[in-house]
PDB file of N, CA and C in Angstrom:
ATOM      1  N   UNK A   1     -82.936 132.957-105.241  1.00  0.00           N
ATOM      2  CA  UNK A   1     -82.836 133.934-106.299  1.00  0.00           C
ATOM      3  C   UNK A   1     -81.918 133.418-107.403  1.00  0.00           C
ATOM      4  N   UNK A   2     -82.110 134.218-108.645  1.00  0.00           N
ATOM      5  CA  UNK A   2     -81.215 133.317-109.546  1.00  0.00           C
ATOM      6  C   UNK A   2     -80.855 134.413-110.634  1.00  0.00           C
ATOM      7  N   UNK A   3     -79.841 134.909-111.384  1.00  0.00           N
ATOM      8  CA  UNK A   3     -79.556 136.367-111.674  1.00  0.00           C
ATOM      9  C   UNK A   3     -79.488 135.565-113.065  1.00  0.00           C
ATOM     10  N   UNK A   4     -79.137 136.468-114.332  1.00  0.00           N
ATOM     11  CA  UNK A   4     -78.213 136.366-115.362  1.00  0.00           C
ATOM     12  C   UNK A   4     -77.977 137.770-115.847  1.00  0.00           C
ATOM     13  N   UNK A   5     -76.752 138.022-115.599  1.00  0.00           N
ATOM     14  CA  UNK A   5     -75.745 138.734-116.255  1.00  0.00           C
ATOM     15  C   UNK A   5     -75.447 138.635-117.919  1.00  0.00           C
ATOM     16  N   UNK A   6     -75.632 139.504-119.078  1.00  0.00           N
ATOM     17  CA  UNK A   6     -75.046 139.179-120.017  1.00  0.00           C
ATOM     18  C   UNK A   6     -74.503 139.681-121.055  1.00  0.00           C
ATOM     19  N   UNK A   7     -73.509 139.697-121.619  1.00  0.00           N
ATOM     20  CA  UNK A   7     -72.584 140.541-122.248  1.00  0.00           C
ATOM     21  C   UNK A   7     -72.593 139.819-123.678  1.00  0.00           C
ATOM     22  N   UNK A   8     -72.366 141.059-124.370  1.00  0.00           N
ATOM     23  CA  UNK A   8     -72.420 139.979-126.137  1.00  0.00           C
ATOM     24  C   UNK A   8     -71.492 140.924-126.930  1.00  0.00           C
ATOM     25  N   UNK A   9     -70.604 139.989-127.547  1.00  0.00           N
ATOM     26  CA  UNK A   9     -69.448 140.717-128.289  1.00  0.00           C
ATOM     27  C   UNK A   9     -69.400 139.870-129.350  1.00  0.00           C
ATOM     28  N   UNK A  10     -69.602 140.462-130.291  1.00  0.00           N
ATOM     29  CA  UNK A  10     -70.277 140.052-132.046  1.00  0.00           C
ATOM     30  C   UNK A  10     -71.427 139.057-131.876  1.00  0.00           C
ATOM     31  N   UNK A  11     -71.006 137.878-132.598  1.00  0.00           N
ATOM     32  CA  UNK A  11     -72.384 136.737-132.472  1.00  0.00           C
ATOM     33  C   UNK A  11     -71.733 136.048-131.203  1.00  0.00           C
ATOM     34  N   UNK A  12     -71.201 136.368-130.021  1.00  0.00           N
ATOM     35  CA  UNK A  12     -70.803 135.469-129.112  1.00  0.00           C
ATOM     36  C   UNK A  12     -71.419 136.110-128.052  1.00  0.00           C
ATOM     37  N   UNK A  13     -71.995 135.811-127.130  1.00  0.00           N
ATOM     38  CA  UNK A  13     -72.828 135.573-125.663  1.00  0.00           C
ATOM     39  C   UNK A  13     -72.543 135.067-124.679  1.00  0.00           C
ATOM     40  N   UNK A  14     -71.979 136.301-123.681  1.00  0.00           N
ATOM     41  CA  UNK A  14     -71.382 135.674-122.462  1.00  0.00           C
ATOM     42  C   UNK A  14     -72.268 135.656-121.392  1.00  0.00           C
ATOM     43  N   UNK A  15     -72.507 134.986-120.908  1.00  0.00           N
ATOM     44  CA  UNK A  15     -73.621 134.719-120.292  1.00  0.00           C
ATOM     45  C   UNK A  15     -73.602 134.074-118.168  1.00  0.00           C
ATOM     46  N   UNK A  16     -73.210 135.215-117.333  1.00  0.00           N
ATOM     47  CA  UNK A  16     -72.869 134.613-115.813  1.00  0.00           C
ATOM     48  C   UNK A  16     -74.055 134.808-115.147  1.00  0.00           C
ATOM     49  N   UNK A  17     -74.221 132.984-114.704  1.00  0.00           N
ATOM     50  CA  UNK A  17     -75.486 132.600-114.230  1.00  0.00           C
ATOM     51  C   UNK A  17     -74.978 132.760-112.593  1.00  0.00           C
ATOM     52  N   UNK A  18     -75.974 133.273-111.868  1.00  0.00           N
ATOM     53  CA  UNK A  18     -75.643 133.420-110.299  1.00  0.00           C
ATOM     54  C   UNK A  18     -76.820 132.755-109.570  1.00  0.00           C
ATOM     55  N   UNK A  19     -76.543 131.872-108.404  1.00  0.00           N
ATOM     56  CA  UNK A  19     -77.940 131.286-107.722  1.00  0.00           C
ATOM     57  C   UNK A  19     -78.482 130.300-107.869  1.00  0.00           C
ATOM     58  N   UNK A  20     -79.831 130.408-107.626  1.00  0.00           N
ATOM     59  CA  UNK A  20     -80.298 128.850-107.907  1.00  0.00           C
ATOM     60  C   UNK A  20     -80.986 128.843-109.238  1.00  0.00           C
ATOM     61  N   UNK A  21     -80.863 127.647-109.764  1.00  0.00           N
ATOM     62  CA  UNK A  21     -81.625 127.736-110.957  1.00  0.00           C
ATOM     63  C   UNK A  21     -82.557 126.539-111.147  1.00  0.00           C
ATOM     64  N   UNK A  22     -83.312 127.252-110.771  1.00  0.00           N
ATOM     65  CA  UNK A  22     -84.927 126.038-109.949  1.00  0.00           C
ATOM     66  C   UNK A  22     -85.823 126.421-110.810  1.00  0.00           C
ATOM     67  N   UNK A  23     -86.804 124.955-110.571  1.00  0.00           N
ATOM     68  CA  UNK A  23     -88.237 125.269-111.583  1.00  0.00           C
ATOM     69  C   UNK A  23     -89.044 127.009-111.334  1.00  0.00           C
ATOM     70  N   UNK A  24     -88.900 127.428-110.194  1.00  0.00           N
ATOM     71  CA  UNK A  24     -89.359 128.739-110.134  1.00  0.00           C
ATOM     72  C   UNK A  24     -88.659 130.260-110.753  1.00  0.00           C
ATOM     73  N   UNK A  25     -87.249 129.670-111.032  1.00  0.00           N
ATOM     74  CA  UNK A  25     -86.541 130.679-111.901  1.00  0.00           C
ATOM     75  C   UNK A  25     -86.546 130.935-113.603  1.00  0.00           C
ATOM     76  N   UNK A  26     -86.866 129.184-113.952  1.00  0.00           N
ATOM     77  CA  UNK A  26     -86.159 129.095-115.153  1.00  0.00           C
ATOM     78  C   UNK A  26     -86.829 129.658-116.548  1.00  0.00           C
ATOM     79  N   UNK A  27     -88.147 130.491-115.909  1.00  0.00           N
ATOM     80  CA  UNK A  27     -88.529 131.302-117.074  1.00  0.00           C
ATOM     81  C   UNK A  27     -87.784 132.086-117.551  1.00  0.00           C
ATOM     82  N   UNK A  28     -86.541 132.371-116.562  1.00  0.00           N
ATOM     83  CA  UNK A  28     -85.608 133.616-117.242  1.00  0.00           C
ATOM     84  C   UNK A  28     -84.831 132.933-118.631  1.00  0.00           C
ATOM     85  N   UNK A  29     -84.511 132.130-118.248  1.00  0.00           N
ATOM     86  CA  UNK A  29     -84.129 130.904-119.201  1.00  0.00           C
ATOM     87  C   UNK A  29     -84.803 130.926-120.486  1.00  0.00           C
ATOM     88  N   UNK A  30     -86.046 130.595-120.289  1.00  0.00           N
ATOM     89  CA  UNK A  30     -87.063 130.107-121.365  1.00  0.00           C
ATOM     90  C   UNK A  30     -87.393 131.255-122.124  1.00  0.00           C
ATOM     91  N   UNK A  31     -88.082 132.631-120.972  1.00  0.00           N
ATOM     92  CA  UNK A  31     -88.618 133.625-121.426  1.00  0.00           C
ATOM     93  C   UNK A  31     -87.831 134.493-122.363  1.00  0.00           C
ATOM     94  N   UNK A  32     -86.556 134.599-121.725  1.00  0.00           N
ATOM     95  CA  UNK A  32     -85.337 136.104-122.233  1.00  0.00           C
ATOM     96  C   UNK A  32     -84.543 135.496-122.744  1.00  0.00           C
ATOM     97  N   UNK A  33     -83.642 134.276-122.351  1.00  0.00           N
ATOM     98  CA  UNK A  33     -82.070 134.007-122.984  1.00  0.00           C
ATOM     99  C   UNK A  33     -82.463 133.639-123.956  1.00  0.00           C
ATOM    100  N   UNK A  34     -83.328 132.238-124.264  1.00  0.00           N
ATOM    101  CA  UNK A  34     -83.716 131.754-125.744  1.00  0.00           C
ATOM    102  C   UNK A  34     -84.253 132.623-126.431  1.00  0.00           C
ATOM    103  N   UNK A  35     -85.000 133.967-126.005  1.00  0.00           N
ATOM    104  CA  UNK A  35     -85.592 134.597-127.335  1.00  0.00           C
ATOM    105  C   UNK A  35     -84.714 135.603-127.962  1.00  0.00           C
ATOM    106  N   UNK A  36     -83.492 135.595-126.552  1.00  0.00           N
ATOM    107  CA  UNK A  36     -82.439 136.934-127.073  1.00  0.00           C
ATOM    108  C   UNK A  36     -81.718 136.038-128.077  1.00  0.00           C
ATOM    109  N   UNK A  37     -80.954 135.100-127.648  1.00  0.00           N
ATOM    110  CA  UNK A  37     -80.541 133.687-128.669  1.00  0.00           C
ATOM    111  C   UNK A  37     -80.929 134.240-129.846  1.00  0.00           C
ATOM    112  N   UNK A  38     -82.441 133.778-129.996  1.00  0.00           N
ATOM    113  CA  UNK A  38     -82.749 133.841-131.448  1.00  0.00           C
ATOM    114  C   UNK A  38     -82.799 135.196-132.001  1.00  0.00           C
ATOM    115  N   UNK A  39     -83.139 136.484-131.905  1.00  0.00           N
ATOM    116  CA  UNK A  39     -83.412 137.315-131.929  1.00  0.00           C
ATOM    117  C   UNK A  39     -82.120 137.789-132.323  1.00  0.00           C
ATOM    118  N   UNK A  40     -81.034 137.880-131.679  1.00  0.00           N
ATOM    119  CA  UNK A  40     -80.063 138.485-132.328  1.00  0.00           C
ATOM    120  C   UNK A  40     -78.379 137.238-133.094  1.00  0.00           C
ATOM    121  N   UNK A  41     -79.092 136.573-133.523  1.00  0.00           N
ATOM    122  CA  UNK A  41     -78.583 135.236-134.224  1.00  0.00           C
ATOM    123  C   UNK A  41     -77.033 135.138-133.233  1.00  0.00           C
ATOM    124  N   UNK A  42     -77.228 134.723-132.086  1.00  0.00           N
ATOM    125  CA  UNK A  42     -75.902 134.607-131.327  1.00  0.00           C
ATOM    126  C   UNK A  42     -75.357 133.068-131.883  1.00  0.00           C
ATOM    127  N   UNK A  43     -74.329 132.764-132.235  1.00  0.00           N
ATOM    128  CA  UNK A  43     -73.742 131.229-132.901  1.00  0.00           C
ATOM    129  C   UNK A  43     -72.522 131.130-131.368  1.00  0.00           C
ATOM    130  N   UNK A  44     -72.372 131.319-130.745  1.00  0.00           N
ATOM    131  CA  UNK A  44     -71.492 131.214-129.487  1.00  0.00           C
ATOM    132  C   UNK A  44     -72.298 131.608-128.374  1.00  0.00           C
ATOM    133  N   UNK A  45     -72.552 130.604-127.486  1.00  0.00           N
ATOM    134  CA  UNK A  45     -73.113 131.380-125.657  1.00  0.00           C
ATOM    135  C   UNK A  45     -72.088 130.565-125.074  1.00  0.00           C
ATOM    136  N   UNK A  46     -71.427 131.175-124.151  1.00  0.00           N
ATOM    137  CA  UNK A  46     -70.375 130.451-123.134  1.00  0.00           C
ATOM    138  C   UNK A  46     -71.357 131.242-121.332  1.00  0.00           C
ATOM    139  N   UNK A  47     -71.329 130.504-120.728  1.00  0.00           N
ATOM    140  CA  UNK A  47     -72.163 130.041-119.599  1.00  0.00           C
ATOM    141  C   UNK A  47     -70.854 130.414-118.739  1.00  0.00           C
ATOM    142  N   UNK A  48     -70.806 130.994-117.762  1.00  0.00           N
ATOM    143  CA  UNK A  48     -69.985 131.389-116.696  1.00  0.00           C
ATOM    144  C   UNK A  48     -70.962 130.925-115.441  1.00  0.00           C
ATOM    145  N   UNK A  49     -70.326 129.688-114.614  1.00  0.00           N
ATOM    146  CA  UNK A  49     -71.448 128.711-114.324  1.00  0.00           C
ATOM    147  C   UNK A  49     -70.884 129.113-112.016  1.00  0.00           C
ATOM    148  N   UNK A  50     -69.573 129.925-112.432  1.00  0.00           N
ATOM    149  CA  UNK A  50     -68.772 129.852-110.915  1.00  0.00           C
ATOM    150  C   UNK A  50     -70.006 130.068-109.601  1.00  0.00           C
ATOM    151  N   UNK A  51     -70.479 130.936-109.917  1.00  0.00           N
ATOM    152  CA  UNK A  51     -71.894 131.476-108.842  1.00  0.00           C
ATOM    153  C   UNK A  51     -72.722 130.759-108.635  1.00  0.00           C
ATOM    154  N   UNK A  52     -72.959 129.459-109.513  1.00  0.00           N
ATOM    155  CA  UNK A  52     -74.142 128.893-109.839  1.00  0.00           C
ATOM    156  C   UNK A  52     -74.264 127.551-108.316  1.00  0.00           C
ATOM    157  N   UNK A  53     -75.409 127.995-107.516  1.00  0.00           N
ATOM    158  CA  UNK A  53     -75.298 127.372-106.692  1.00  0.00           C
ATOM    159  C   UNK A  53     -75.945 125.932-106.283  1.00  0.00           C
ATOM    160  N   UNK A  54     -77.229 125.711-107.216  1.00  0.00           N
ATOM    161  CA  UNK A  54     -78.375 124.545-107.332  1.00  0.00           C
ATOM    162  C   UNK A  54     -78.437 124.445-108.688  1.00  0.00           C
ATOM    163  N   UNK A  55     -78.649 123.487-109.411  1.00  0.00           N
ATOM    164  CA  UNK A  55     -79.587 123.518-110.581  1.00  0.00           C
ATOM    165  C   UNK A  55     -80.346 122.150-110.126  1.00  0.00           C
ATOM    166  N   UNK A  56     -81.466 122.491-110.659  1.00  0.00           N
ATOM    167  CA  UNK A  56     -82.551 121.133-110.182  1.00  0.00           C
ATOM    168  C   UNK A  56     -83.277 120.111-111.709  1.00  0.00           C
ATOM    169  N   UNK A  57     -84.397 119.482-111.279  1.00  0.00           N
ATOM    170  CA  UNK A  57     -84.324 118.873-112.688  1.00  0.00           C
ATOM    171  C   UNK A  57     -84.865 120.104-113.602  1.00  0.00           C
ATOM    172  N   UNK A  58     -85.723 120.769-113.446  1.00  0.00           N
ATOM    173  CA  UNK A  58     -86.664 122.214-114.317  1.00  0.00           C
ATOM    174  C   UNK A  58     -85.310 123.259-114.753  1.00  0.00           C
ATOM    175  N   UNK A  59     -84.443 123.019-113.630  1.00  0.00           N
ATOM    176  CA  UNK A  59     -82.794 123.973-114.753  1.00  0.00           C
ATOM    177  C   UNK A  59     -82.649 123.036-115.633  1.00  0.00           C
ATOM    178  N   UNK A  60     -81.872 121.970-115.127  1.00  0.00           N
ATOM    179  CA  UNK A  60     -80.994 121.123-116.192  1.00  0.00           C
ATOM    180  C   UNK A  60     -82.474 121.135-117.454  1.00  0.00           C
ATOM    181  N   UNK A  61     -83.709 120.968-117.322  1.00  0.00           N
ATOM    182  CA  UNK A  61     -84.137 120.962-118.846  1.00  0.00           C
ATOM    183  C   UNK A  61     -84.065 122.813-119.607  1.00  0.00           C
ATOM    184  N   UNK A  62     -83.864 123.534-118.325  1.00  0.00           N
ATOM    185  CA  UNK A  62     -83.648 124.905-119.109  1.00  0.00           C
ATOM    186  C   UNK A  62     -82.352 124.817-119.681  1.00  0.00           C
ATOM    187  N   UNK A  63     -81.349 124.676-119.146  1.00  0.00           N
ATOM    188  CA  UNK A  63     -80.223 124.433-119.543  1.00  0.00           C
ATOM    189  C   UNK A  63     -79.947 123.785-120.830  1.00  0.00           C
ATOM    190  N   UNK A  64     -80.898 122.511-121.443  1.00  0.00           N
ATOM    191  CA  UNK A  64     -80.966 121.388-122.105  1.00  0.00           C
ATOM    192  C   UNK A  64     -81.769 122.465-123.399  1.00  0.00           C
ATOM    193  N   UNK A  65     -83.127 122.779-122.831  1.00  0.00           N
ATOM    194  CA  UNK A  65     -83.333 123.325-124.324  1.00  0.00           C
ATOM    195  C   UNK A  65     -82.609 124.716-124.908  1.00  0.00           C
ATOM    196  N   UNK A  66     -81.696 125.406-124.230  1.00  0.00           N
ATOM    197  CA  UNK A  66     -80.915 125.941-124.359  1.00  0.00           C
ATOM    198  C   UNK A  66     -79.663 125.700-125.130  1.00  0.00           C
ATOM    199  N   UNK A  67     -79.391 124.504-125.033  1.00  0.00           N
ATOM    200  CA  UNK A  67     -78.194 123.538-125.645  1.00  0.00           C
ATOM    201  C   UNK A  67     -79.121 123.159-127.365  1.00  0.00           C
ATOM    202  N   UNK A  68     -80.449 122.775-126.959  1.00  0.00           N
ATOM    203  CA  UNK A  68     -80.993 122.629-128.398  1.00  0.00           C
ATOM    204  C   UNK A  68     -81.576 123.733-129.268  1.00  0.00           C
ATOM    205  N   UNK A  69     -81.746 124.729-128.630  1.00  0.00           N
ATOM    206  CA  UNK A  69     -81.501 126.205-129.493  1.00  0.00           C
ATOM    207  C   UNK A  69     -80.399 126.572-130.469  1.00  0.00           C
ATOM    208  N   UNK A  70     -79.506 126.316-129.709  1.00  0.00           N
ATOM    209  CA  UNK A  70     -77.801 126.446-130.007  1.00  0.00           C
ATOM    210  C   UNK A  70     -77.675 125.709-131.462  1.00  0.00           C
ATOM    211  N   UNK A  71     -77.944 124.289-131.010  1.00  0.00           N
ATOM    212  CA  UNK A  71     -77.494 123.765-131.983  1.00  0.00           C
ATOM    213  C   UNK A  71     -78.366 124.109-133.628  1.00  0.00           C
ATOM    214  N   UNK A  72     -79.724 124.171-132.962  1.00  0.00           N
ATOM    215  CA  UNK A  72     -80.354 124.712-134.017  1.00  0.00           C
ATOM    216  C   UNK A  72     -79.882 125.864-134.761  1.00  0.00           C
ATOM    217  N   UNK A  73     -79.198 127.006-134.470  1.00  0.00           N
ATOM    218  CA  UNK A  73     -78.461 127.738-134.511  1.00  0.00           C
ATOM    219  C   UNK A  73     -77.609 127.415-135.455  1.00  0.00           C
ATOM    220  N   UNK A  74     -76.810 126.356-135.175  1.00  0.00           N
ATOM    221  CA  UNK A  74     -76.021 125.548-135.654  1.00  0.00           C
ATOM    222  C   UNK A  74     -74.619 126.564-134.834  1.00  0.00           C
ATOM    223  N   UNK A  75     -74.871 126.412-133.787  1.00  0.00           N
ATOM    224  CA  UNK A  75     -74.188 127.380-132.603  1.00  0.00           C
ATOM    225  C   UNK A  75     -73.491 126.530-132.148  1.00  0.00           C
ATOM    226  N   UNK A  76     -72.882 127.034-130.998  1.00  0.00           N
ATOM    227  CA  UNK A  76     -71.905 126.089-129.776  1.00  0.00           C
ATOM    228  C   UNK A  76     -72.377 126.656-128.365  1.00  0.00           C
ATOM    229  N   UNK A  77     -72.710 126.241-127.486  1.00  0.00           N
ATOM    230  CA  UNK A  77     -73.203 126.220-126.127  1.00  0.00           C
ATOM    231  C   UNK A  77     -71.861 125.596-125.303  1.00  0.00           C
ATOM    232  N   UNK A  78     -71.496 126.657-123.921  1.00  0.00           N
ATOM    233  CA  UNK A  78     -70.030 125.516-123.147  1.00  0.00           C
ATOM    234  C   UNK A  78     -70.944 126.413-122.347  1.00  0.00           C
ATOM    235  N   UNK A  79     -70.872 126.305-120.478  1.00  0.00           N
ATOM    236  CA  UNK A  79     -70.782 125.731-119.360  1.00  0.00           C
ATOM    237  C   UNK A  79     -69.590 125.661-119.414  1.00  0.00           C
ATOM    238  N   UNK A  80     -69.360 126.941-118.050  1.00  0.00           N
ATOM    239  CA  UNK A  80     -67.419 127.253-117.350  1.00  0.00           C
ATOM    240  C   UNK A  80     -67.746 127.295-116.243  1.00  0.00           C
ATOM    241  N   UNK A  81     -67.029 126.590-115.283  1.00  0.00           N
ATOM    242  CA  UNK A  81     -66.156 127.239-114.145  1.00  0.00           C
ATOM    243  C   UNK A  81     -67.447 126.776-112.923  1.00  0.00           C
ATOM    244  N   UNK A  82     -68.085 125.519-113.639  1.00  0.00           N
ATOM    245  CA  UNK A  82     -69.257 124.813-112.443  1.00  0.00           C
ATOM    246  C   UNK A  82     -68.614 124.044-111.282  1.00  0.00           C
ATOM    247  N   UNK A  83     -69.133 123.809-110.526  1.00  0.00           N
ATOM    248  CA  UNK A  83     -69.009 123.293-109.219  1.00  0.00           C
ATOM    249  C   UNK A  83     -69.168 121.650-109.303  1.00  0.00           C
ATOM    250  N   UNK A  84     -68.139 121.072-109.296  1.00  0.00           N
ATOM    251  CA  UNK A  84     -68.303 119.605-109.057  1.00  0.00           C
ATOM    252  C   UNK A  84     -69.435 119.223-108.732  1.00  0.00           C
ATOM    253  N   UNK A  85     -70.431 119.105-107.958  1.00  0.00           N
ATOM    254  CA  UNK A  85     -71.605 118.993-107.723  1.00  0.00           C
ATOM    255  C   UNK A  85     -72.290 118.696-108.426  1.00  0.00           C
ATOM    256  N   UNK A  86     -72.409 119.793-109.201  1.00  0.00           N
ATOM    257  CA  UNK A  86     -73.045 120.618-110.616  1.00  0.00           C
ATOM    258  C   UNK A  86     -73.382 119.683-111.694  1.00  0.00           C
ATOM    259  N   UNK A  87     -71.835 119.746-111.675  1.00  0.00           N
ATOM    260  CA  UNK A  87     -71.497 119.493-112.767  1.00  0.00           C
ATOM    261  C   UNK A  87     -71.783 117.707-113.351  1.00  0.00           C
ATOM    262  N   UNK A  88     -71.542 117.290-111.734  1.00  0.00           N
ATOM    263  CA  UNK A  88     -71.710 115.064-111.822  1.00  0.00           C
ATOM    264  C   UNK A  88     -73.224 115.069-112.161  1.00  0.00           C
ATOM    265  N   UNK A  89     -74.165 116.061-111.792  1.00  0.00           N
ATOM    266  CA  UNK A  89     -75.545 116.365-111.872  1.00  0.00           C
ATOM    267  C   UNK A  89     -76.001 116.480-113.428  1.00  0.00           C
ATOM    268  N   UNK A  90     -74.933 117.023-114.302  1.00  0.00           N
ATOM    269  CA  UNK A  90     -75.355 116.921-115.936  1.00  0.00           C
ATOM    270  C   UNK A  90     -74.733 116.211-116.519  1.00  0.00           C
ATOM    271  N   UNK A  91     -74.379 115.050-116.017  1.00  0.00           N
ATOM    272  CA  UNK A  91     -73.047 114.212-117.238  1.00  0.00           C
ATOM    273  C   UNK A  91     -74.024 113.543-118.347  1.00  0.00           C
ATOM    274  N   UNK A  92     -75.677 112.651-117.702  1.00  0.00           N
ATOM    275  CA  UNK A  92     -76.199 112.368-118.899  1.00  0.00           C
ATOM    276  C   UNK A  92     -76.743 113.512-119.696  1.00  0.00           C
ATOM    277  N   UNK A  93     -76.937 114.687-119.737  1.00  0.00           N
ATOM    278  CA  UNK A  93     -76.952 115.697-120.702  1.00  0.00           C
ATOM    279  C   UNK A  93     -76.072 116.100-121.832  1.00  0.00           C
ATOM    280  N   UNK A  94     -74.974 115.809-121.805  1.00  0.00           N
ATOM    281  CA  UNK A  94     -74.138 115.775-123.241  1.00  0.00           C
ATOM    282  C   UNK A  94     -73.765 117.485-122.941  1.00  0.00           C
ATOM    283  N   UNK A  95     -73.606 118.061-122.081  1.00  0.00           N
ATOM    284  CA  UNK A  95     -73.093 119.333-122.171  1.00  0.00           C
ATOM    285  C   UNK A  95     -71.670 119.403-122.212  1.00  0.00           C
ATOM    286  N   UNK A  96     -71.602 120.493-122.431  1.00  0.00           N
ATOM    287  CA  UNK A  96     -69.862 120.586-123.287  1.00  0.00           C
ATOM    288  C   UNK A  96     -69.257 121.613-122.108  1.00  0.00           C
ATOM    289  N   UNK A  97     -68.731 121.028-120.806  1.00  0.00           N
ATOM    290  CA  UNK A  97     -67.832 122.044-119.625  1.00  0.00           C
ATOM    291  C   UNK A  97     -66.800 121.685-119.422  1.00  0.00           C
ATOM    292  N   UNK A  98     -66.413 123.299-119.030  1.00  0.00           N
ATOM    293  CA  UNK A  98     -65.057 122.997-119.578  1.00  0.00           C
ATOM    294  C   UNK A  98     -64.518 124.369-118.169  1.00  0.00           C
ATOM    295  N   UNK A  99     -63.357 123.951-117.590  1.00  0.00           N
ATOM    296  CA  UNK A  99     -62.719 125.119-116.837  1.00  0.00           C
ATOM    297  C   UNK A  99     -61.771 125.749-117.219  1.00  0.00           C
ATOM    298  N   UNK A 100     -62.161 126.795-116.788  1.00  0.00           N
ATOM    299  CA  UNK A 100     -61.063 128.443-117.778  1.00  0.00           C
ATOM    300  C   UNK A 100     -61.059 129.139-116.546  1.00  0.00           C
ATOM    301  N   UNK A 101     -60.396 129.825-116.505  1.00  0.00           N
ATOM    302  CA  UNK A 101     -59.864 131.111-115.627  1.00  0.00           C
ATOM    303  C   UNK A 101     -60.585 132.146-116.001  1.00  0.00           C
ATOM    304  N   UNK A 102     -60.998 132.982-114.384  1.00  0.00           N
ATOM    305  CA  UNK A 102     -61.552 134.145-114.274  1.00  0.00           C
ATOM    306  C   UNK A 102     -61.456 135.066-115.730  1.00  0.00           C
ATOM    307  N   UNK A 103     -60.264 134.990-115.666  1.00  0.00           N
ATOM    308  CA  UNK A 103     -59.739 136.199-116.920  1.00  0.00           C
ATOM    309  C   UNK A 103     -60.380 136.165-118.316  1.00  0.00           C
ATOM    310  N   UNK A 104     -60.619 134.620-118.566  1.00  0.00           N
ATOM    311  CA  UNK A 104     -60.947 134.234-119.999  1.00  0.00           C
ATOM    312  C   UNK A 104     -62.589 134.245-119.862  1.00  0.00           C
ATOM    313  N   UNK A 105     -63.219 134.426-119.309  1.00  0.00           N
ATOM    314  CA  UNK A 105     -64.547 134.197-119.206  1.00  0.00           C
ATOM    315  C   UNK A 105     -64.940 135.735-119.175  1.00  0.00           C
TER     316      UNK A 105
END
């Protein structure tokens, strides 16, 4: 299973991913986050990544065209609070993670 949670305070998008995020999930990705993205001109998504238990190659490209939305945007995309794992799993992706505390996320 694979959740997203998401909260939006002005043009910023908080966004806590829970589960796996496998080729069988990542329409949530494709279908809802990118069209909410565009739809309500968000220029900030910060990714609350702590829950996040798999990402496979079909996430990391959800993840990826997600990052190229953003920029199109001319936005900022970060990935918080991932799991070592995770995280050695996207280093050739150019994603921008970063660890913060419960509180700040």
């Amino acid at each position: 299973m694979f959740f997203i949670d998401i909260r939006k305070e002005g043009s910023t998008l908080y966004a806590h991913l829970e589960g796996r995020l496998t080729k069988r999930h990542t329409h949530q990705i494709e279908d809802y986050l990118i069209p909410y993205i565009i739809k309500n001109d968000i220029k900030k998504l910060c990714c609350d990544c702590s829950k996040l238990k798999k990402v496979d190659l079909e996430g990391k490209y959800a993840l990826l065209n997600t990052k190229i939305q953003m920029k199109k945007q001319h936005g900022n995309f970060l990935l918080c609070n991932m799991k070592k794992s995770i995280k050695e799993s996207l280093l050739g992706y150019h994603f921008k993670i970063v660890n913060l505390r419960k509180a700040e996320v």
